[in-house]
Protein backbone atom coordinates (compact mmCIF):
# COMPACT_ATOMS: atom_id res chain seq x y z
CA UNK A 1 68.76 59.89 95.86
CA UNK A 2 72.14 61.70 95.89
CA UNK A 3 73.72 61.58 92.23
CA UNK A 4 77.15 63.67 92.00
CA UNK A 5 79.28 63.81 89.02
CA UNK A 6 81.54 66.90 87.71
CA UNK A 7 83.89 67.96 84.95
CA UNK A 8 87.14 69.65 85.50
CA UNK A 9 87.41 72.70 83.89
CA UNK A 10 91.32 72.95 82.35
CA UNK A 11 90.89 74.19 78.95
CA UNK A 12 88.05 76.85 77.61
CA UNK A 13 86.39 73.45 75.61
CA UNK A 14 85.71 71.98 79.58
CA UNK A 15 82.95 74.85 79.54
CA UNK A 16 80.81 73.40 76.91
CA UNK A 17 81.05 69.87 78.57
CA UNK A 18 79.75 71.36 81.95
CA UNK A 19 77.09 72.91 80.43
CA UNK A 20 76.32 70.17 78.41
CA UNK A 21 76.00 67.95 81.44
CA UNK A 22 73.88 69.91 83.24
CA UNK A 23 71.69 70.67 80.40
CA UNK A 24 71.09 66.95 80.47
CA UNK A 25 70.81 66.51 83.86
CA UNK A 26 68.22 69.55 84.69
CA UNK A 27 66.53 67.77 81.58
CA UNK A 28 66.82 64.38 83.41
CA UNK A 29 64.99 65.85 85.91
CA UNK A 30 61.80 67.51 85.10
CA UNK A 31 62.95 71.05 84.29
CA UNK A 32 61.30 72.73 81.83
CA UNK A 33 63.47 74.13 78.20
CA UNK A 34 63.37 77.72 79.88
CA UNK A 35 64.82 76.45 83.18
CA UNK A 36 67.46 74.47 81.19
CA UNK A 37 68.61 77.33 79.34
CA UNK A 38 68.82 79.33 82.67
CA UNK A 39 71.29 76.57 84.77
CA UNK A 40 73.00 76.20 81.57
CA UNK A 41 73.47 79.57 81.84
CA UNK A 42 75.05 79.74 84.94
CA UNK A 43 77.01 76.69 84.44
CA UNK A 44 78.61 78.60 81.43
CA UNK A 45 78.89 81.98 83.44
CA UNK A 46 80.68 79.58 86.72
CA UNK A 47 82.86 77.38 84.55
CA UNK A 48 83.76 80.54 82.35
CA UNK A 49 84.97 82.08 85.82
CA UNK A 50 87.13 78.90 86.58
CA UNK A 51 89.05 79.12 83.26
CA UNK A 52 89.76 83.04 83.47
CA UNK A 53 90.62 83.41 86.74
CA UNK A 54 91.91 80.54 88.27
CA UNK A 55 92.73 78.44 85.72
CA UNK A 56 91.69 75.39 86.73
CA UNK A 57 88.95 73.63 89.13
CA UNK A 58 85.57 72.45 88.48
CA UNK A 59 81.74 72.38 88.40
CA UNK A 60 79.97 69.35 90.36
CA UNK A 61 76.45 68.24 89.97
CA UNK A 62 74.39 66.73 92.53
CA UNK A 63 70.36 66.30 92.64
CA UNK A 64 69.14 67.45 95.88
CA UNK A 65 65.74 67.15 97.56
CA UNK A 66 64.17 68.97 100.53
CA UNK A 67 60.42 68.05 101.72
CA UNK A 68 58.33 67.84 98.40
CA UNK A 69 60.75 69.23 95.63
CA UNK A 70 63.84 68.75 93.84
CA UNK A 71 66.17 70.35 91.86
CA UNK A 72 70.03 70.27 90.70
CA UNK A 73 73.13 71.73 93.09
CA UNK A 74 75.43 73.28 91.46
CA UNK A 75 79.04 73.93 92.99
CA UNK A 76 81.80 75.70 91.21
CA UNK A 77 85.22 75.43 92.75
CA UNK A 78 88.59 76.47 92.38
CA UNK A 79 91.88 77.18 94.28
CA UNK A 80 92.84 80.18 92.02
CA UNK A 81 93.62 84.06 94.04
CA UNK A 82 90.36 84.01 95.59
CA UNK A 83 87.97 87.25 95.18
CA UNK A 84 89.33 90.20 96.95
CA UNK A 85 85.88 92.28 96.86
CA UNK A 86 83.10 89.79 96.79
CA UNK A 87 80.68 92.94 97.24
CA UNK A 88 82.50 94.98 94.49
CA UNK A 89 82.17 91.47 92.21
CA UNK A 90 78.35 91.03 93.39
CA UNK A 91 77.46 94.61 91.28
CA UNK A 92 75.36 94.58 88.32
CA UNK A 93 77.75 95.82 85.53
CA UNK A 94 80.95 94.74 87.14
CA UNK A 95 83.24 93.12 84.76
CA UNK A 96 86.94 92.43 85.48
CA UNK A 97 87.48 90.84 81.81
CA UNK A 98 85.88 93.22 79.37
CA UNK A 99 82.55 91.19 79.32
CA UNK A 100 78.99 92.24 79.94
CA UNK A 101 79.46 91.95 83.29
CA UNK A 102 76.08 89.86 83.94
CA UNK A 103 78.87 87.69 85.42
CA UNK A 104 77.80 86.72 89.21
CA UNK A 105 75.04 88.71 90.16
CA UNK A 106 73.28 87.09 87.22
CA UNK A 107 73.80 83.35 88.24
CA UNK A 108 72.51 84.96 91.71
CA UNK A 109 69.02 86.12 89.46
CA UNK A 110 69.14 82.78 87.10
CA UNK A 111 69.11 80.13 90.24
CA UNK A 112 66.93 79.77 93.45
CA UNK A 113 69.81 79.80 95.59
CA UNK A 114 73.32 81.22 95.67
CA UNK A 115 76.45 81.32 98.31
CA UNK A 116 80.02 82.15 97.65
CA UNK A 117 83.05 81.25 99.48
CA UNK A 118 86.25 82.98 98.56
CA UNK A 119 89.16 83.27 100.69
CA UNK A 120 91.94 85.26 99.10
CA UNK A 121 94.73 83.46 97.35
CA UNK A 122 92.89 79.88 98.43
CA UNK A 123 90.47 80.29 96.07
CA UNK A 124 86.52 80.19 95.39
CA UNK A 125 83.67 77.49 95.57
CA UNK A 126 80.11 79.06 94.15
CA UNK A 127 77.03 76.67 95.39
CA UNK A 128 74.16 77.21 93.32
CA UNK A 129 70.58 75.40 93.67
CA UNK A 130 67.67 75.63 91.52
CA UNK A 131 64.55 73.67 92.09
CA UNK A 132 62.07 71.77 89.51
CA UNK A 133 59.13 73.98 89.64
């Protein structure tokens, strides 16, 4: 059972239909209100990401299952400038837009699994798993 659907992120409102969609999906699924906050979470944090820094791309959904458990993939991409310092972006307080800076490193802490791809002025996908517990 492979279901994929996404939602292009163009405008700052595109962030609210991601995480609406995977709100309702992680829902769909078994996850519990705590564990929908937390991919909605990320969804916001990912799609947030898109708009700021590369303008456009988008967030994909796709339930996944491996031996007894399942759980919602997450994949955030773009073809905005890329990170330059995926290490520097990857510390705890590093914000390049004034926020909190929770940014990545938090989605890392919110989901099960986390991998980033970025290739300098090519752009960024983000895959992010988190299982039904």
């Amino acid at each position: 059972m492979i279901t994929k659907s996404s939602v292009q992120i163009n405008k700052e409102w595109d962030i609210v239909g991601a995480r609406q969609m995977g709100r309702e999906l992680a829902r769909d699924l078994g996850f519990g209100t705590v564990d929908q906050a937390r991919i909605a979470t990320a969804i916001s944090e990912l799609a947030r990401n898109i708009y700021l820094y590369a303008d456009k791309g988008k967030v994909a959904f796709e339930i996944v299952e491996d031996m007894n458990k399942k759980g919602v993939k997450i994949i955030a991409s773009d073809q905005g400038p890329g990170i330059n310092d995926l290490s520097k972006v990857m510390e705890d307080g590093f914000s390049t837009s004034g926020g909190l800076g929770a940014g990545l490193p938090g989605v890392k802490r919110l989901m099960d699994h986390f991998d980033v791809l970025s290739e300098p002025g090519k752009g960024t996908t983000i895959t992010t798993i988190k299982w039904v517990r």
